[in-house]
N, C-alpha and C. Protein backbone atom coordinates (compact mmCIF):
# COMPACT_ATOMS: atom_id res chain seq x y z
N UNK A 1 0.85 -1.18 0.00
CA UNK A 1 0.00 0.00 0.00
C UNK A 1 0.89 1.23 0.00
N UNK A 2 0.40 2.23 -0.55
CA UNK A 2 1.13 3.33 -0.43
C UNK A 2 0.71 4.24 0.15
N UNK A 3 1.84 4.48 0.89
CA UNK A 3 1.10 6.30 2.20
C UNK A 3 0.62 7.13 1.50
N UNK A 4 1.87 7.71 0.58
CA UNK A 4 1.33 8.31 -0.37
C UNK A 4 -0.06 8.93 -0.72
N UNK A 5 -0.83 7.98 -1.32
CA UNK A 5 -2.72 7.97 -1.58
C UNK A 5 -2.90 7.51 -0.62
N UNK A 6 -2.92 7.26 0.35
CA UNK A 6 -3.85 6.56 1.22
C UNK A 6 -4.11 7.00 2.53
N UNK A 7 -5.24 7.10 3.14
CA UNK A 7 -5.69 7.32 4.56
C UNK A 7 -5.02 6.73 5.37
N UNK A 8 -4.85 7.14 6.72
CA UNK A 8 -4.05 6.73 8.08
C UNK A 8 -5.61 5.59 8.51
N UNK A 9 -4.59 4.62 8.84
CA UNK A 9 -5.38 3.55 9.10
C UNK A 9 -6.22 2.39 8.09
N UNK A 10 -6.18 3.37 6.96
CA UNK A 10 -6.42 2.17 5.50
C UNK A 10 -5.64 1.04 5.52
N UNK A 11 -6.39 -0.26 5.05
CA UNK A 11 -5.87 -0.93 4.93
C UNK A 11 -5.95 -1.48 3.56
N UNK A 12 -4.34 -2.72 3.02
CA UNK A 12 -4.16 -2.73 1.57
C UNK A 12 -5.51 -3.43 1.10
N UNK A 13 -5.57 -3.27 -0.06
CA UNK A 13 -6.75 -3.89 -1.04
C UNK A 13 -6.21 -5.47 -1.44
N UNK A 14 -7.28 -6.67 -0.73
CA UNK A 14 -6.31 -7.50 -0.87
C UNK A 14 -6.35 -8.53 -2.90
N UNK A 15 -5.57 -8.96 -2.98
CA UNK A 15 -5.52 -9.15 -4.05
C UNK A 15 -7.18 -10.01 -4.68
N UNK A 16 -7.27 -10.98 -3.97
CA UNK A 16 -8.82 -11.55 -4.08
C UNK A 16 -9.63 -10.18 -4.28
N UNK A 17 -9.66 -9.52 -3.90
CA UNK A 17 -10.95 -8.29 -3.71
C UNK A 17 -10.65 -7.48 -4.93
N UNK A 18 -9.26 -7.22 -5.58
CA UNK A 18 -8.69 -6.91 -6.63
C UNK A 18 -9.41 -7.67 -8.18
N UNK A 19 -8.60 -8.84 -8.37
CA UNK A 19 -9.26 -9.96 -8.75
C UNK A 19 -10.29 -10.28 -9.44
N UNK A 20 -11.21 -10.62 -8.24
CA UNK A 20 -12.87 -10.35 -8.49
C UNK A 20 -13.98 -9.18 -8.85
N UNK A 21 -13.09 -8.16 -8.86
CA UNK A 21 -13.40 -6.58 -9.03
C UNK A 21 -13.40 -6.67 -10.74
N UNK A 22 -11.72 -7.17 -10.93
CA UNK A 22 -11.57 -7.37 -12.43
C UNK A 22 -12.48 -8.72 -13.17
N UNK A 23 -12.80 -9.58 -12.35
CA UNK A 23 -13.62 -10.80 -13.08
C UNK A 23 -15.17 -10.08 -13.52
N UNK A 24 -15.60 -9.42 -12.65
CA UNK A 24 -16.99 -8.65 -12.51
C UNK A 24 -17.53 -7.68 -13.51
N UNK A 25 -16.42 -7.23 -13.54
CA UNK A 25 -16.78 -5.70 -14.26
C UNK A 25 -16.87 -5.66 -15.50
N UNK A 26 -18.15 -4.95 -15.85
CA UNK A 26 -18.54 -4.94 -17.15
C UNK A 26 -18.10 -4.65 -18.17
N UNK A 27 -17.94 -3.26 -18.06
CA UNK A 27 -17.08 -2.49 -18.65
C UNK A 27 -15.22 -2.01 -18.24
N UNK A 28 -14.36 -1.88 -19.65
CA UNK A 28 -13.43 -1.03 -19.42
C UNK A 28 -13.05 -0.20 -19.78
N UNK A 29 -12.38 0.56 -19.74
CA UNK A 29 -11.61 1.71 -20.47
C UNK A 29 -10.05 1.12 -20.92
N UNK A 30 -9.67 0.67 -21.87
CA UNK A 30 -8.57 0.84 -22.64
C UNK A 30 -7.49 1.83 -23.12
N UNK A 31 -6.70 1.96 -23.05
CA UNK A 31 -5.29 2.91 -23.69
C UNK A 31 -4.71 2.37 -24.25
N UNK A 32 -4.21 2.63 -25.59
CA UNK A 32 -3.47 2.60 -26.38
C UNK A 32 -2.52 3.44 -27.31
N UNK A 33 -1.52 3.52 -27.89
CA UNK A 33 -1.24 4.69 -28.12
C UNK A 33 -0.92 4.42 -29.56
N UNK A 34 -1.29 5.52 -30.17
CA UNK A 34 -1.06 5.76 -31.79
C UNK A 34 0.43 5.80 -32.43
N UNK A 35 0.41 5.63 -33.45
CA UNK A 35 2.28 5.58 -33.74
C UNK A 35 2.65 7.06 -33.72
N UNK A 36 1.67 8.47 -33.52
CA UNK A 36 2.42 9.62 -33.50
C UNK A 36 2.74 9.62 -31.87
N UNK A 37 2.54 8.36 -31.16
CA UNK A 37 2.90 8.68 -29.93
C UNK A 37 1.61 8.99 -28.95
N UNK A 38 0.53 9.98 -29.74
CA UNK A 38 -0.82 10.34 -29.27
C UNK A 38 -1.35 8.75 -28.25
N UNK A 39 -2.08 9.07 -27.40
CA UNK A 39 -3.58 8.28 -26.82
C UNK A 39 -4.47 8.11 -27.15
N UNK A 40 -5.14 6.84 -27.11
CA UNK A 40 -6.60 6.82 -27.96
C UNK A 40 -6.49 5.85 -26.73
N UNK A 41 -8.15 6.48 -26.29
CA UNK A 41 -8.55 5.46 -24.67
C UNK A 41 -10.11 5.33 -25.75
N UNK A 42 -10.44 4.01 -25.22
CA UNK A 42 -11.99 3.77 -25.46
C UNK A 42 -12.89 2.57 -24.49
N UNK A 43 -14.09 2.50 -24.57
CA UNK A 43 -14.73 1.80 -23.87
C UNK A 43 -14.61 -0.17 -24.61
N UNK A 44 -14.27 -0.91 -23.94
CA UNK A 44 -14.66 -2.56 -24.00
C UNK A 44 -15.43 -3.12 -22.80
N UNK A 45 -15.78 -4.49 -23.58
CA UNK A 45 -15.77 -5.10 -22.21
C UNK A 45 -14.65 -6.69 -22.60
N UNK A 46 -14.77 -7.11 -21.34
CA UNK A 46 -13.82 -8.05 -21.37
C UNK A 46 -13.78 -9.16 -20.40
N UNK A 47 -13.31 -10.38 -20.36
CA UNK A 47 -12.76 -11.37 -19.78
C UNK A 47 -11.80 -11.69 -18.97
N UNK A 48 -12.05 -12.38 -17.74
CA UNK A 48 -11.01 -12.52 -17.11
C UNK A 48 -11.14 -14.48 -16.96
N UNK A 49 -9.81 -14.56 -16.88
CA UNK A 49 -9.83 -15.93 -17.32
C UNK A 49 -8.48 -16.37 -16.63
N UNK A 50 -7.83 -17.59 -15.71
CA UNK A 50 -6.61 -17.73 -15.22
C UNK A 50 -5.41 -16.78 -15.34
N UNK A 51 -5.97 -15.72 -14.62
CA UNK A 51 -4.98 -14.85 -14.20
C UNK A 51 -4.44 -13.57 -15.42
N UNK A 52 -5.62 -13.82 -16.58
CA UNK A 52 -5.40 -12.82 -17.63
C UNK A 52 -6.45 -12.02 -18.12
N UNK A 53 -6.42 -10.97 -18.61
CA UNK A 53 -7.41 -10.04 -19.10
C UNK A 53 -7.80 -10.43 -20.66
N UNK A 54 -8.74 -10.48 -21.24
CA UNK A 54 -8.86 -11.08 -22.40
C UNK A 54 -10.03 -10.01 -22.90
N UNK A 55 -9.65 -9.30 -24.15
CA UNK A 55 -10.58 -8.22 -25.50
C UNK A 55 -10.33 -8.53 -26.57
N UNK A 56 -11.61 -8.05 -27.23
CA UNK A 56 -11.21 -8.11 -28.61
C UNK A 56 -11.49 -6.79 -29.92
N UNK A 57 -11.29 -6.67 -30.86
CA UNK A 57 -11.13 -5.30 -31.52
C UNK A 57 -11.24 -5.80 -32.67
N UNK A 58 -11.95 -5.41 -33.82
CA UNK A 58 -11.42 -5.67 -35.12
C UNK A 58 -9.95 -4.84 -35.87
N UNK A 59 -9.46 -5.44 -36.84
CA UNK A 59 -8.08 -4.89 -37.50
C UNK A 59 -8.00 -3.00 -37.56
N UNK A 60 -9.26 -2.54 -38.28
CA UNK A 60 -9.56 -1.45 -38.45
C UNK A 60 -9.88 -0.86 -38.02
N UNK A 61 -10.29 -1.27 -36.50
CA UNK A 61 -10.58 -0.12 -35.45
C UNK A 61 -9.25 0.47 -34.93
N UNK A 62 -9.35 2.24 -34.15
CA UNK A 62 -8.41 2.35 -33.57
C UNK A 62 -7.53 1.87 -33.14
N UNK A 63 -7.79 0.95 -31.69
CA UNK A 63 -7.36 0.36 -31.10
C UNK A 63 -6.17 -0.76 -31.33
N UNK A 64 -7.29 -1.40 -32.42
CA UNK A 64 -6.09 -2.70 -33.20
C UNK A 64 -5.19 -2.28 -33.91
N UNK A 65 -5.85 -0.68 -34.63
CA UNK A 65 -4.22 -0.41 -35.70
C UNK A 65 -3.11 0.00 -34.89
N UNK A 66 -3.34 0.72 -33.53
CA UNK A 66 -2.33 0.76 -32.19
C UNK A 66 -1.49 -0.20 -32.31
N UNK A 67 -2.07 -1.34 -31.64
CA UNK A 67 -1.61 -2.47 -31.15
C UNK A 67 -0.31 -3.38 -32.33
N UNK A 68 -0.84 -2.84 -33.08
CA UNK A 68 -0.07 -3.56 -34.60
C UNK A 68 1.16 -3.35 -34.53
N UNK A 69 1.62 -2.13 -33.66
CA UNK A 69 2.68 -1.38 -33.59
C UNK A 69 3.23 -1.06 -32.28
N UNK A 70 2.56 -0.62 -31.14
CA UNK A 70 2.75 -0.91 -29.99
C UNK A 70 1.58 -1.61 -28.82
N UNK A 71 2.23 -3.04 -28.16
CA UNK A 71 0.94 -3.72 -27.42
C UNK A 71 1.22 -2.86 -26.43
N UNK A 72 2.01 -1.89 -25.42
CA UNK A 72 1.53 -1.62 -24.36
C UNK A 72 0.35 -1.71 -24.16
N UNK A 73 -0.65 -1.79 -22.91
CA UNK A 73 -1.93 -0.97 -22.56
C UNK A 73 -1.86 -0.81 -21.42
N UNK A 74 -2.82 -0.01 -21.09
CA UNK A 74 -3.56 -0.28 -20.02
C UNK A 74 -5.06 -0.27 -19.75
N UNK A 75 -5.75 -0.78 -19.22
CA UNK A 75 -6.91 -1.04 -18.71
C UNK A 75 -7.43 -0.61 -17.60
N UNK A 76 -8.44 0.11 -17.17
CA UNK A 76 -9.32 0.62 -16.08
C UNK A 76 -10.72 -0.01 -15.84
N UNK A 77 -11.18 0.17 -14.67
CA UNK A 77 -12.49 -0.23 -14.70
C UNK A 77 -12.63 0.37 -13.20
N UNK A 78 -14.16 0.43 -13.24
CA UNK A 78 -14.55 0.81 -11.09
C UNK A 78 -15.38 1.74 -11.62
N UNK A 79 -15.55 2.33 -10.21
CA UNK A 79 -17.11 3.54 -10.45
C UNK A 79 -16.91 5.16 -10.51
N UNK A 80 -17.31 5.83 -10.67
CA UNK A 80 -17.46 7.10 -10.87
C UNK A 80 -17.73 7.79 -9.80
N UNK A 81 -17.77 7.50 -8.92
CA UNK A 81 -17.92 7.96 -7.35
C UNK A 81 -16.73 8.55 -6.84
N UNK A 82 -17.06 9.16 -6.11
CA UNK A 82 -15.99 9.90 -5.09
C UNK A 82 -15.72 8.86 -3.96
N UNK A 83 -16.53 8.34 -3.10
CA UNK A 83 -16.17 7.94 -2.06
C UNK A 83 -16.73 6.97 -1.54
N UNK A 84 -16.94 5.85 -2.37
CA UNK A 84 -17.28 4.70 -2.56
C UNK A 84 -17.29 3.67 -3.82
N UNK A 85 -16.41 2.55 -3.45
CA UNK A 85 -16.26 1.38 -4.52
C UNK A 85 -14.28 1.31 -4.84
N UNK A 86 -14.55 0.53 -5.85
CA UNK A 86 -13.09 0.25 -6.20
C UNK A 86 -12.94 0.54 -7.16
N UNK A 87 -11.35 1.35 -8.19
CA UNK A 87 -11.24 1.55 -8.88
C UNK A 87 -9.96 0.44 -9.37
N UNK A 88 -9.92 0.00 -10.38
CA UNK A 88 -8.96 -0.92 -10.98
C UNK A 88 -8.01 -0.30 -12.07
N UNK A 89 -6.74 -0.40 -12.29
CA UNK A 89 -6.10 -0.42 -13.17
C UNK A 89 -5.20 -1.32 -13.28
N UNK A 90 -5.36 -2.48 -14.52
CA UNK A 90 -4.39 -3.28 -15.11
C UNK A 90 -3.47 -2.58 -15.99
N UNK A 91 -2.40 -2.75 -15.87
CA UNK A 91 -1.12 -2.57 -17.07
C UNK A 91 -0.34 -3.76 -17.31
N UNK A 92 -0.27 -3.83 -18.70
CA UNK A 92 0.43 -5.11 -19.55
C UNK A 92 0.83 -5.33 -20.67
N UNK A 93 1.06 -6.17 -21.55
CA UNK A 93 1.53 -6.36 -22.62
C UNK A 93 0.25 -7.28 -23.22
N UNK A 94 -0.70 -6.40 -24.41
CA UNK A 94 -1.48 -7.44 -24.85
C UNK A 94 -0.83 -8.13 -26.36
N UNK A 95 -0.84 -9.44 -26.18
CA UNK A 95 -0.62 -10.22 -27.21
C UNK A 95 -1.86 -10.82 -28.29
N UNK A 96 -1.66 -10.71 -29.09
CA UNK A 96 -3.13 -11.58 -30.05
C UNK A 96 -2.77 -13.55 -29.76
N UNK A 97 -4.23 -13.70 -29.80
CA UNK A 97 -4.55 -14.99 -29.26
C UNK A 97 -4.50 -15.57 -30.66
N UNK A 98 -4.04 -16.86 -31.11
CA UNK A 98 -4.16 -17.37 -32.46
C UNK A 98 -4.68 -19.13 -31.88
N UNK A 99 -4.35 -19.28 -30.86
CA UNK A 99 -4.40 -20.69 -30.67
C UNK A 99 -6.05 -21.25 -30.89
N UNK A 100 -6.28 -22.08 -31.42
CA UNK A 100 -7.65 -22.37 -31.72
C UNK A 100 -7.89 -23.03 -30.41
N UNK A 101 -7.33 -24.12 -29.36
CA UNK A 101 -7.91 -24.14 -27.75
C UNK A 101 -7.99 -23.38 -27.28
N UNK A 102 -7.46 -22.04 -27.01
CA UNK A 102 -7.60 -20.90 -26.26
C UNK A 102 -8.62 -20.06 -26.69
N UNK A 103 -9.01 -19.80 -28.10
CA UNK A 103 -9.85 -19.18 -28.29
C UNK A 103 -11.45 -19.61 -28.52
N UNK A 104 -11.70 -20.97 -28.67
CA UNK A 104 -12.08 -21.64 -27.97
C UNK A 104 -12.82 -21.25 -26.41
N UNK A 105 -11.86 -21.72 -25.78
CA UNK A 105 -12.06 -21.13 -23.88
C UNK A 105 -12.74 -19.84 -23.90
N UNK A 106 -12.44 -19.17 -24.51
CA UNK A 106 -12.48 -17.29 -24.34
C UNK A 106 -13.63 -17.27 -24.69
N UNK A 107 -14.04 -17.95 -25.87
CA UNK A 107 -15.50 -17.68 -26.34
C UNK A 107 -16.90 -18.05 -25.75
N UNK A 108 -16.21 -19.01 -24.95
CA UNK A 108 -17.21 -20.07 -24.04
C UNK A 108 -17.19 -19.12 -22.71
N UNK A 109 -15.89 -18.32 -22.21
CA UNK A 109 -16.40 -17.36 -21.18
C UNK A 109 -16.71 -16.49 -21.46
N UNK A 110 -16.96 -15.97 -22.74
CA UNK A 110 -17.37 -14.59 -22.94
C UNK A 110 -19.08 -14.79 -22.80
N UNK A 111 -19.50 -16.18 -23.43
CA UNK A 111 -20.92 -15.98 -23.70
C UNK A 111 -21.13 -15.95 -22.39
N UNK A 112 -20.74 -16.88 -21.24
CA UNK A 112 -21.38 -17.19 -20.11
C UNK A 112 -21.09 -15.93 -19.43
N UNK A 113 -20.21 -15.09 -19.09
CA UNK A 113 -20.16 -13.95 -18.63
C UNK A 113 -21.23 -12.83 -18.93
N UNK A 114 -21.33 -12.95 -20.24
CA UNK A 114 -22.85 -12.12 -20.80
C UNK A 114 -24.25 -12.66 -21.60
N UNK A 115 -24.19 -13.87 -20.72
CA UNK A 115 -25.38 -14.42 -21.22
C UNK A 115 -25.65 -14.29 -22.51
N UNK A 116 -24.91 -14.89 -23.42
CA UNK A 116 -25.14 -14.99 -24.70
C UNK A 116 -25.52 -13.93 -25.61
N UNK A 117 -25.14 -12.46 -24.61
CA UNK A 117 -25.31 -11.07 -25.76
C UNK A 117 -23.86 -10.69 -26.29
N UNK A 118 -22.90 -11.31 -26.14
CA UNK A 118 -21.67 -11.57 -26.80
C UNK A 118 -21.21 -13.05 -27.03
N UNK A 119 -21.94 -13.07 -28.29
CA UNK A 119 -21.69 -14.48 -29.01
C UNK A 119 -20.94 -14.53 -30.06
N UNK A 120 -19.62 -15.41 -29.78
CA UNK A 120 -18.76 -15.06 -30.43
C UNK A 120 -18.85 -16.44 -31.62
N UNK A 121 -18.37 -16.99 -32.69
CA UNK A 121 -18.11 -18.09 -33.23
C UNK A 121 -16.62 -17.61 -33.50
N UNK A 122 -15.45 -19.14 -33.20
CA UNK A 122 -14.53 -19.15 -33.27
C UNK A 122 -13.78 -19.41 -34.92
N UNK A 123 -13.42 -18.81 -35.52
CA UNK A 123 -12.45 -18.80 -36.74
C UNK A 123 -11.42 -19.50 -36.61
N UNK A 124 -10.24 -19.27 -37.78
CA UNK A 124 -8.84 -19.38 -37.97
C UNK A 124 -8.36 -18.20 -37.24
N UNK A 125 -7.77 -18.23 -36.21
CA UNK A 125 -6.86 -16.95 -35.31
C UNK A 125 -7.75 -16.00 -34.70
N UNK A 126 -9.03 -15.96 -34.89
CA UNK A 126 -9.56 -14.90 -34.95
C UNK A 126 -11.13 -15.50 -34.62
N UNK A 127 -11.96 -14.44 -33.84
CA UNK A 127 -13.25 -14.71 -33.46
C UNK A 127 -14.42 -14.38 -34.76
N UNK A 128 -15.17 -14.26 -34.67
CA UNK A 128 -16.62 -13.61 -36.12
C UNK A 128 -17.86 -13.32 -35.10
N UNK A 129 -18.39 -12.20 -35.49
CA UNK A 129 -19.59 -11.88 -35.19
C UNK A 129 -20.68 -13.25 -34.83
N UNK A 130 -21.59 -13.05 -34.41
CA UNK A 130 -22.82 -13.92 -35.00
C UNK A 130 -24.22 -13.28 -34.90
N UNK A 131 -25.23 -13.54 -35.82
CA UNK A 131 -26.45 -13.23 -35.59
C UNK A 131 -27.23 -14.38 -35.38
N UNK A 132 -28.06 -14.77 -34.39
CA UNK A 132 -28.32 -16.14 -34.39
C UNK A 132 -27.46 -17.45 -34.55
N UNK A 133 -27.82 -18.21 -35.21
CA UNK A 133 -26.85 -18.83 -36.39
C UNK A 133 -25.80 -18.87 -37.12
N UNK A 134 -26.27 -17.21 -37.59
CA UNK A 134 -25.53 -17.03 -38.87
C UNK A 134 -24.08 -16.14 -38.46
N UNK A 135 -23.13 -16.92 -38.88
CA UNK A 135 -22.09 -16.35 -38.57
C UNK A 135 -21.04 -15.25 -39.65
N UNK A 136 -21.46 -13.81 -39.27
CA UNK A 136 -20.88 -12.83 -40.19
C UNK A 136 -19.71 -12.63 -40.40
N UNK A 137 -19.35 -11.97 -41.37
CA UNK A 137 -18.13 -11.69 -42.31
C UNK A 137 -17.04 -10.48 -41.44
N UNK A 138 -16.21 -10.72 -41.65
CA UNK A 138 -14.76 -9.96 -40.93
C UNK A 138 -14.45 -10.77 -39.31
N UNK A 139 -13.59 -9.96 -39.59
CA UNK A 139 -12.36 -10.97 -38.37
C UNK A 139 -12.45 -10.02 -37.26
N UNK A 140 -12.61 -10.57 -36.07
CA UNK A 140 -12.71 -10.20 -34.58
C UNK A 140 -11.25 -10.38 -33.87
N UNK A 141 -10.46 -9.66 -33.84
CA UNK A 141 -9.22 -10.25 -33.16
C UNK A 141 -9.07 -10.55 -31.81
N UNK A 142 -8.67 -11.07 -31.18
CA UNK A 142 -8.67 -11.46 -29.76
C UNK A 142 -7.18 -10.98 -28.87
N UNK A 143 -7.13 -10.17 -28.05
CA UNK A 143 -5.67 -10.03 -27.01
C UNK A 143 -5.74 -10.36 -25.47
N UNK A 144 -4.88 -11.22 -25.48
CA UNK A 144 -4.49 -11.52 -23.91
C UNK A 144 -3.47 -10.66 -23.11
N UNK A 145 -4.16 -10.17 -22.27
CA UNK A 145 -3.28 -9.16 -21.35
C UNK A 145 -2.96 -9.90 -20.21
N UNK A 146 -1.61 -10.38 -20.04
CA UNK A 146 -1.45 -11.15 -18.70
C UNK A 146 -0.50 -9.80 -17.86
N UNK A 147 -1.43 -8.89 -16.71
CA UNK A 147 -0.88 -7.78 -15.92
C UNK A 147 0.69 -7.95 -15.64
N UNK A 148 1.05 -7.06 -15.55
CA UNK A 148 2.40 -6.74 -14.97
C UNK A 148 2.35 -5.84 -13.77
N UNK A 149 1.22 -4.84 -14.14
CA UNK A 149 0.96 -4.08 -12.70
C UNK A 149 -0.34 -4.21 -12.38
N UNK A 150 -0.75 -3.81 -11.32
CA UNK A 150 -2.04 -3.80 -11.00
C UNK A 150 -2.76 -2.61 -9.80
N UNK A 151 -3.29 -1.54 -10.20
CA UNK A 151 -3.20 -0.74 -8.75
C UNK A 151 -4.65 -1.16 -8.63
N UNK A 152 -5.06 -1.39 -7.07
CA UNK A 152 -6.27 -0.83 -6.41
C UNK A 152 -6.29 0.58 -5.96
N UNK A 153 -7.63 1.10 -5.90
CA UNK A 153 -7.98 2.56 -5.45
C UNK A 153 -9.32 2.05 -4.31
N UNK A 154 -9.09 2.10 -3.02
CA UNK A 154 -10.52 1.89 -2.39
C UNK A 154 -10.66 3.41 -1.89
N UNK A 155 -12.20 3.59 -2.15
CA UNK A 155 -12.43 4.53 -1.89
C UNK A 155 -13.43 4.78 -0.74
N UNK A 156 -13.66 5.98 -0.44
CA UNK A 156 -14.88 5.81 1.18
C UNK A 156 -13.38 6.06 2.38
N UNK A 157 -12.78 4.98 2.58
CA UNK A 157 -11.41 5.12 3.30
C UNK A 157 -10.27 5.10 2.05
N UNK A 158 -10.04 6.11 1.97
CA UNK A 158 -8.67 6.30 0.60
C UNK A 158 -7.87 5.07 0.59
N UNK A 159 -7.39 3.93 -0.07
CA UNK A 159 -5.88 3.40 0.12
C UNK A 159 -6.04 2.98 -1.40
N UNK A 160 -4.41 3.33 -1.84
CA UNK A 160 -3.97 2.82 -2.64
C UNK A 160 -3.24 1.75 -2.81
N UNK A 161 -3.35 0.36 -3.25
CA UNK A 161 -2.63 -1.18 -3.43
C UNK A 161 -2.46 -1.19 -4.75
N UNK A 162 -0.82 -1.70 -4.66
CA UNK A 162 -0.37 -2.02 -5.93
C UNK A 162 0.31 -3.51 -5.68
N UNK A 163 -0.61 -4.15 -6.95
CA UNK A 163 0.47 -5.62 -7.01
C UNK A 163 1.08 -5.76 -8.16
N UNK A 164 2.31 -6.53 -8.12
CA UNK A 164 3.39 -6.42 -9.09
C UNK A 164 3.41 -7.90 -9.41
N UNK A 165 3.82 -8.20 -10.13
CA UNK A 165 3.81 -9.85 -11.06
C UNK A 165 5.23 -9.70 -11.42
């Protein structure tokens, strides 16, 4: 924990409470950065799966033409409140998923995580839309973010926790 941010008498955010904050949460906020160096942050949602963060982007969106060039990211999630809830930030290196078992896995937690309003069908390297059945045209790419950093923010009693990998 750090004095720094944090209230006298806070205590650290423990990693379970961390964790499950990130398994939960619906939404994130993403960073990535453009090859002029610029930021481009946007909204996902995403997967958490043995100890990794898991999104996906098509080629031509922002995000993926980033990534093509530099994987840094980072990732946010938590509430908009002042003084209550947890705020999350993952930082990592996202890699594209190609393995057909893994992507696979991802797709099977994505539906169950959102009840089947992100239904993915699995491709060659790559995920596809679906409507019903019918499985649409262009490529869904998939990245695994396994953290390198991780801060908690609890708020209500200030403390800041950072875990390191």
């Amino acid at each position: 924990m750090d004095p720094r941010f944090s209230e006298d008498g806070a205590e650290p955010t423990s990693w379970v409470d961390t964790r499950d904050a990130i398994a939960s949460a619906e939404l994130f906020w993403i960073s990535t950065v453009r090859t002029d160096g610029r930021p481009h942050v946007t909204p996902l949602v995403a997967v958490w799966i043995d100890d990794s963060l898991f999104f996906t982007t098509g080629p031509e969106e922002q995000k993926g033409v980033n990534l093509s060039h530099n994987n840094h990211v980072t990732l946010t999630t938590g509430r908009n409140d002042w003084d209550k809830g947890l705020d999350v930030v993952v930082e990592g290196v996202a890699n594209r998923v190609k393995s057909q078992e893994e992507l696979v896995r991802v797709a099977e937690a994505w539906t169950h995580k959102w009840d089947g309003r992100w239904n993915y069908a699995v491709g060659i390297d790559c995920f596809h839309h679906r409507d019903g059945e019918k499985v649409l045209d262009g490529e869904v790419f998939v990245f695994k973010v396994t953290p390198q950093k991780v801060l908690a923010f609890t708020k209500g009693t200030f403390s800041h926790t950072r875990h390191q990998f």
